[in-house]
N, C-alpha and C. Protein backbone atom coordinates (compact mmCIF):
# COMPACT_ATOMS: atom_id res chain seq x y z
N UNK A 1 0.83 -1.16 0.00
CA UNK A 1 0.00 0.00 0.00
C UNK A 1 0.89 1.24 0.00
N UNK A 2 0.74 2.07 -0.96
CA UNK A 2 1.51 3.03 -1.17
C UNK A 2 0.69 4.79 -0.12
N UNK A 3 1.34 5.56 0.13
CA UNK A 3 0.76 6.35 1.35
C UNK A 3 1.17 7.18 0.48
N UNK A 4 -0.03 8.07 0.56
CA UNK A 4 -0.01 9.20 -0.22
C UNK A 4 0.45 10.98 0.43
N UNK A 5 1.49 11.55 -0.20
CA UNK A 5 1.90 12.64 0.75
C UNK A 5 1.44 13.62 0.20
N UNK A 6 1.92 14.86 0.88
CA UNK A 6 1.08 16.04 0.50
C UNK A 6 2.10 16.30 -1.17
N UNK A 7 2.95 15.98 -1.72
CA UNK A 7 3.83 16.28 -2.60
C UNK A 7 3.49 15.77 -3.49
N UNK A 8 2.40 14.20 -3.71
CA UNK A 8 1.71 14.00 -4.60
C UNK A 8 1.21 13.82 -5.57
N UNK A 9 0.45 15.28 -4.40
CA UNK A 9 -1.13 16.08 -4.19
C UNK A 9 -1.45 16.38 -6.18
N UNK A 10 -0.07 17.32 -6.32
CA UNK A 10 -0.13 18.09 -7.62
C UNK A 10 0.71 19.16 -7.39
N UNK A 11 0.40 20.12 -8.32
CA UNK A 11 1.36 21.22 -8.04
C UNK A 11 1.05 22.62 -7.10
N UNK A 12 1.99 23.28 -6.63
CA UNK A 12 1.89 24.18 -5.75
C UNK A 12 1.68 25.57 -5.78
N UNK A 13 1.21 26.34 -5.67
CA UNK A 13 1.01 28.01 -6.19
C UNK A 13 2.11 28.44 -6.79
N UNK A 14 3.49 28.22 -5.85
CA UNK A 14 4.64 28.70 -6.86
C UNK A 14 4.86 28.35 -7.82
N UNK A 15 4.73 26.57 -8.07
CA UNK A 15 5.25 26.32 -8.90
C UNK A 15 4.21 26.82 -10.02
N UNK A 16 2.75 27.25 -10.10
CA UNK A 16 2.04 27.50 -11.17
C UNK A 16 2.52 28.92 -11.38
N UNK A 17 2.84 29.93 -10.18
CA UNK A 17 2.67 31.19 -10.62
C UNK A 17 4.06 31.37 -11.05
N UNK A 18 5.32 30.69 -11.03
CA UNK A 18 6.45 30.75 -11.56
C UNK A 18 6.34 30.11 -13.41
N UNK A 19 5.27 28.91 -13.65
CA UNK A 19 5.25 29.00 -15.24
C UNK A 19 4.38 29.95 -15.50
N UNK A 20 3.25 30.27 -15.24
CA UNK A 20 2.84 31.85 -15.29
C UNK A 20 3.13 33.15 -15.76
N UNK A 21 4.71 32.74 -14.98
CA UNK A 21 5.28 34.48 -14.99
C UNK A 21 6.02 33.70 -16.25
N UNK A 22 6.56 32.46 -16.31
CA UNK A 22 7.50 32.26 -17.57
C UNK A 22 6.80 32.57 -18.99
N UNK A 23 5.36 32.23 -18.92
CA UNK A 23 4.79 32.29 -20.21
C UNK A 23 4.44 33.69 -20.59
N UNK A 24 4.32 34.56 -19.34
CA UNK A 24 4.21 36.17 -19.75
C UNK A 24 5.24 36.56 -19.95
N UNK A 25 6.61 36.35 -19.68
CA UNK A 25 7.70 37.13 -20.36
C UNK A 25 8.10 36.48 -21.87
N UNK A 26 7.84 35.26 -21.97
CA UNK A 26 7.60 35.02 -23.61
C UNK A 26 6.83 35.85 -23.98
N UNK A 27 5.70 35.94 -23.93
CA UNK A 27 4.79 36.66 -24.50
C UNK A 27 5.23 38.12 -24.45
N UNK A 28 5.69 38.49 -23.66
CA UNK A 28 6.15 40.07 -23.52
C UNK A 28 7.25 40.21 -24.65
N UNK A 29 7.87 39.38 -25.35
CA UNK A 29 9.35 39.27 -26.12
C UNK A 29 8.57 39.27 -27.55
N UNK A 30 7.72 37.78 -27.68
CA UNK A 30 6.99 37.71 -28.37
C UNK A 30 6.39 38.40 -29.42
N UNK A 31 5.12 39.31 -28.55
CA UNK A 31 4.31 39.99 -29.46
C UNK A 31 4.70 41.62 -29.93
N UNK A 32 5.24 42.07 -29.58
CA UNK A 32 6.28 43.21 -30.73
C UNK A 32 7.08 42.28 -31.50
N UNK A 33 7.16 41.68 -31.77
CA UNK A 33 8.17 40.85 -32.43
C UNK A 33 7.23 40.60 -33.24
N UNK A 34 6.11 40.23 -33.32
CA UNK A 34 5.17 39.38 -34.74
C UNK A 34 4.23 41.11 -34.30
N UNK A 35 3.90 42.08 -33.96
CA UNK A 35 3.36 42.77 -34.90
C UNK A 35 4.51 44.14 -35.52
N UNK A 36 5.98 43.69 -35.37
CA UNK A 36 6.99 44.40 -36.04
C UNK A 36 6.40 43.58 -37.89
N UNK A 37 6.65 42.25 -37.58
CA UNK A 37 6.61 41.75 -38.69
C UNK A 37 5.42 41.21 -39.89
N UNK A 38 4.72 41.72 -39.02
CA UNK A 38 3.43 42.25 -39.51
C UNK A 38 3.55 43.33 -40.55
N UNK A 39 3.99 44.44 -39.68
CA UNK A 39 3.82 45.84 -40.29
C UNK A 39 4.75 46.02 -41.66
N UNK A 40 5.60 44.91 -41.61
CA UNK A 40 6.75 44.93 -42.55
C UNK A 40 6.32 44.13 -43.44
N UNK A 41 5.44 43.43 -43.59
CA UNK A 41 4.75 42.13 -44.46
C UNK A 41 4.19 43.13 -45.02
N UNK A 42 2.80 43.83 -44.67
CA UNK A 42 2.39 44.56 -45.06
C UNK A 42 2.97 46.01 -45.92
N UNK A 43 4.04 46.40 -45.25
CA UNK A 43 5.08 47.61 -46.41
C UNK A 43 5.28 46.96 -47.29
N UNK A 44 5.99 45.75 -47.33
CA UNK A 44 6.69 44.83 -48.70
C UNK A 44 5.30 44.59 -49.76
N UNK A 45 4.27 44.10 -49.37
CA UNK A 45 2.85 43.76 -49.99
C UNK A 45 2.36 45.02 -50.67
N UNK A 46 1.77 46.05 -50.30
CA UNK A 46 1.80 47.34 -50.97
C UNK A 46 3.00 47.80 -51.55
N UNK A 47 4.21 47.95 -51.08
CA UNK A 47 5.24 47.98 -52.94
C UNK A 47 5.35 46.87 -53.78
N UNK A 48 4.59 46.24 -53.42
CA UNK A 48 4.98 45.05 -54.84
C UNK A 48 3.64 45.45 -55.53
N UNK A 49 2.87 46.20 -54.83
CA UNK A 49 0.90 46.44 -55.73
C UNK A 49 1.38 47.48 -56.26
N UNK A 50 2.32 48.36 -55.70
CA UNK A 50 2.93 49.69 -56.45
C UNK A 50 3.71 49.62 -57.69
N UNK A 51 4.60 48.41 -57.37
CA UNK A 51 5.07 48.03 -58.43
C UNK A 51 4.52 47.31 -59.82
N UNK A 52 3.46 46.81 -59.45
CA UNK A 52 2.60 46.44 -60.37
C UNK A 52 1.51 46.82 -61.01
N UNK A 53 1.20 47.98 -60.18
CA UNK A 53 0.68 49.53 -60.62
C UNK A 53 1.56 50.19 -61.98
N UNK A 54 3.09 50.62 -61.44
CA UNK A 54 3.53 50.90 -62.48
C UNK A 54 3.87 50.33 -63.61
N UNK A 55 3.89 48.99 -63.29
CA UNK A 55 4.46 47.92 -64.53
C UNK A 55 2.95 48.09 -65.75
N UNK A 56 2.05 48.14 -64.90
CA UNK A 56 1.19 48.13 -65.89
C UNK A 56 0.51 49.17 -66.78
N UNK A 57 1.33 50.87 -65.99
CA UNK A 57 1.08 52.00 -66.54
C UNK A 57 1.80 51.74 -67.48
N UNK A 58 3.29 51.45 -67.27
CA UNK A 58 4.17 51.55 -68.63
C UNK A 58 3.96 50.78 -69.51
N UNK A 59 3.61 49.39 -69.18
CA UNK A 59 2.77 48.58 -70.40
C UNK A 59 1.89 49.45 -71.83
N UNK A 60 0.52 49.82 -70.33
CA UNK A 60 -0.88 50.56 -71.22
C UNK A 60 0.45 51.71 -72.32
N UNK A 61 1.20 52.52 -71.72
CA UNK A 61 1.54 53.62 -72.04
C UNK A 61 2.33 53.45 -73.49
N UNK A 62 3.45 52.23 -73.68
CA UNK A 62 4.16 51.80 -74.18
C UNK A 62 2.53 51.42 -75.79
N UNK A 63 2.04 50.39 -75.39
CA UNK A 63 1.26 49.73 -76.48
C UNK A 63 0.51 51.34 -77.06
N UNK A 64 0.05 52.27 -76.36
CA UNK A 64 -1.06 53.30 -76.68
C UNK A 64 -0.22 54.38 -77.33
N UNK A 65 1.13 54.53 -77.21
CA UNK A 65 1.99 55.04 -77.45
C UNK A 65 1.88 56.95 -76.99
N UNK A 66 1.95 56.61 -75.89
CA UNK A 66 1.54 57.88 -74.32
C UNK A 66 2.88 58.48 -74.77
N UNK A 67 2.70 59.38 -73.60
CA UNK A 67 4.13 60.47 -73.41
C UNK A 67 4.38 60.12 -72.02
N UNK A 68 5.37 60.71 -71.29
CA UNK A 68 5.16 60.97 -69.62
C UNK A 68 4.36 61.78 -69.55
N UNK A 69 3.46 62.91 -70.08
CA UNK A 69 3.15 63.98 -69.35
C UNK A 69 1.34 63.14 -69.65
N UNK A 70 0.94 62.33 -70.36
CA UNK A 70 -0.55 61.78 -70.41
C UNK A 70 -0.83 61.01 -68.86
N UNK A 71 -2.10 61.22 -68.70
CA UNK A 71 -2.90 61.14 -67.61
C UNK A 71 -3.11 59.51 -67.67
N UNK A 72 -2.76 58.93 -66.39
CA UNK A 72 -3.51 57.61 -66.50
C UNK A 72 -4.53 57.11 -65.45
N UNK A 73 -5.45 56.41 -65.50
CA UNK A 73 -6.46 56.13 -64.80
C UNK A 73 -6.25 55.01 -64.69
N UNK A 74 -7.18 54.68 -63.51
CA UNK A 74 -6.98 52.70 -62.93
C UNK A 74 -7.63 52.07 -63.77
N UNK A 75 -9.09 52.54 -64.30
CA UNK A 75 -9.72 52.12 -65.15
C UNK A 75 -8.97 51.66 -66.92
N UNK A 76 -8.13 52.10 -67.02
CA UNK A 76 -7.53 52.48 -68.45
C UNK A 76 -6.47 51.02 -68.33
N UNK A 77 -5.41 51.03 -67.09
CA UNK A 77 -4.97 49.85 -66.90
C UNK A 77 -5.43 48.41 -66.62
N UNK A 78 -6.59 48.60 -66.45
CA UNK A 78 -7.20 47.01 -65.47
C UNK A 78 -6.30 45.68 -66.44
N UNK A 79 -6.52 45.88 -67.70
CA UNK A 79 -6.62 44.91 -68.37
C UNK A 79 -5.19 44.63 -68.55
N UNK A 80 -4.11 45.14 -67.89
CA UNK A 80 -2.73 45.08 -67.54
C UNK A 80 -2.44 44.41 -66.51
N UNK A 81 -3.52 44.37 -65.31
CA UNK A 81 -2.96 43.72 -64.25
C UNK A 81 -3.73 42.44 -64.23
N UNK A 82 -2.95 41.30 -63.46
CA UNK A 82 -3.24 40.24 -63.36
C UNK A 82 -4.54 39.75 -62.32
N UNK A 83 -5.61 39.61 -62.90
CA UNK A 83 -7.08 39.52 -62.19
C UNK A 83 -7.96 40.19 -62.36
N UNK A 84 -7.49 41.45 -63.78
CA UNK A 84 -7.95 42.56 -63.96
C UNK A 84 -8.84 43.80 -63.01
N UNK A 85 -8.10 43.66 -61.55
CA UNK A 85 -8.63 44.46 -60.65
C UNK A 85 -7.55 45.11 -59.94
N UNK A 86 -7.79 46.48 -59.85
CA UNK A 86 -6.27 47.09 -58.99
C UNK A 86 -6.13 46.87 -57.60
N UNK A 87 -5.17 46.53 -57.30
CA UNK A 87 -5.08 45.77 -55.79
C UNK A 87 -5.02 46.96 -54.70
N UNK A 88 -5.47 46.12 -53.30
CA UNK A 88 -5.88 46.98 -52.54
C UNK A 88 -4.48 46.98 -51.45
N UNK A 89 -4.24 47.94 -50.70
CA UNK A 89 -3.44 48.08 -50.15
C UNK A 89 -3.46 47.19 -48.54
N UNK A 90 -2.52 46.59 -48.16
CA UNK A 90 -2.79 45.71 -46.73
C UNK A 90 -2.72 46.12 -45.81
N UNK A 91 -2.62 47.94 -45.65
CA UNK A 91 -2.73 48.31 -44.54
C UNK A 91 -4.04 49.07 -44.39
N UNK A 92 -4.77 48.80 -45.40
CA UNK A 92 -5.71 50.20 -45.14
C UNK A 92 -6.05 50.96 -46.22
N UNK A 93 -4.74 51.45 -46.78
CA UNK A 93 -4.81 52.60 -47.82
C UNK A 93 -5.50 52.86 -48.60
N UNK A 94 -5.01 53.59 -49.93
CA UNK A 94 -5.98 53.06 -51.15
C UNK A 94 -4.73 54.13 -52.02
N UNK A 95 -4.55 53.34 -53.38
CA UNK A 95 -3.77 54.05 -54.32
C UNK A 95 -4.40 54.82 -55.23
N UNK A 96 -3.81 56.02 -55.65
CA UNK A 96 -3.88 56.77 -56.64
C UNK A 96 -4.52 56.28 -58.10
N UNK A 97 -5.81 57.21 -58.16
CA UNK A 97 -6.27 56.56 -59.37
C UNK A 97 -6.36 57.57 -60.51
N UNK A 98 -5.60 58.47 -60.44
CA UNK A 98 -5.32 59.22 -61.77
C UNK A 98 -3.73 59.73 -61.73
N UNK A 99 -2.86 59.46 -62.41
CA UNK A 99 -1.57 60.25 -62.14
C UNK A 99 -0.90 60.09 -63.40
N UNK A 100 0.27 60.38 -63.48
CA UNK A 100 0.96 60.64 -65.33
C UNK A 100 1.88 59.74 -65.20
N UNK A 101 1.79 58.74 -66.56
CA UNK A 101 3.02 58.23 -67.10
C UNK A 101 3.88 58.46 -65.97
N UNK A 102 5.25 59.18 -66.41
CA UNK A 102 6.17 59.17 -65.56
C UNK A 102 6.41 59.51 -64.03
N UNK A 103 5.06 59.67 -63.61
CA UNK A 103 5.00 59.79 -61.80
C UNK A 103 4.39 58.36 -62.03
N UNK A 104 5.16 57.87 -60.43
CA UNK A 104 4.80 56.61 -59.46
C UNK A 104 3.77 56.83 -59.04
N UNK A 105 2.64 55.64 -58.90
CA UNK A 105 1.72 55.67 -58.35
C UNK A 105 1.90 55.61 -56.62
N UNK A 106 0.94 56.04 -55.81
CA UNK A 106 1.73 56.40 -54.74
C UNK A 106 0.09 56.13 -54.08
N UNK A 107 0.90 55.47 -52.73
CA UNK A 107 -0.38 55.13 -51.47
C UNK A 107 -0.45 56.19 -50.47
N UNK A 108 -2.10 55.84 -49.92
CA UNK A 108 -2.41 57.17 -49.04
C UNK A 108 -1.51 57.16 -47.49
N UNK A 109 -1.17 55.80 -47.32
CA UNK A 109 -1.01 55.34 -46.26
C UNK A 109 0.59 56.08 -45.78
N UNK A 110 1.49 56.53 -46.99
CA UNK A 110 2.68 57.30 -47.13
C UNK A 110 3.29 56.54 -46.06
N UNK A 111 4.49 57.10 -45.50
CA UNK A 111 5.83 56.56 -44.95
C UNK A 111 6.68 55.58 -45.80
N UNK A 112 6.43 54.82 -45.52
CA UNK A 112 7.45 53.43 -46.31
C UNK A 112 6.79 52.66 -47.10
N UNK A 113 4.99 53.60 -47.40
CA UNK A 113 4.81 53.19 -48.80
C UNK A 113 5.23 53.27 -49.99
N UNK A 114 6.10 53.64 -50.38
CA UNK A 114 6.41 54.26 -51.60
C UNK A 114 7.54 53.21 -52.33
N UNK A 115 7.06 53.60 -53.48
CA UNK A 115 8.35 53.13 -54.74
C UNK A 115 9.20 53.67 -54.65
């Protein structure tokens, strides 16, 4: 017959509130860490829509035989970009839907949106 002691029982307040405190300082390290890389997923994702914004002005511009100084619209490109719909920005934003040939299309969201 085995006698059962208080040690057991299970575990003890410290020992819960010591993994406790271990799993909140992960978490404290943690989460700036994944919404740094968040915010950076998202910059990289809107310049590549920027970039494919312009790829497809210079396309339209090139075949229509534009200048830099002609006006382009989102509408005028669709059929340049792949899904024929202009992509939306992942933070929020929203891009420029009239601007010229040789200006970059450019997001509202600015900072480290840009081409």
């Amino acid at each position: 017959m085995k006698i059962i002691t208080h040690r057991d029982r299970g575990f003890t307040l410290v020992e819960i509130m010591i993994v406790v405190a271990i799993i909140g300082l992960l978490a404290a390290i943690a989460i700036p860490n994944f919404v740094k890389a968040r915010t950076t997923a998202q910059v990289n994702a809107c310049i590549a829509n920027l970039k494919q914004l312009d790829g497809a002005t210079q396309q339209w511009a090139l075949e229509n035989k534009k200048s830099g100084s002609d006006t382009v619209s989102a509408t005028l490109i669709t059929d340049y970009i792949k899904g024929g719909a202009v992509p939306t920005c992942p933070a929020g934003g929203a891009y420029t839907t009239a601007y010229t040939v040789s200006s970059a299309p450019t997001c509202t969201v600015g900072g480290a949106h840009t081409l």
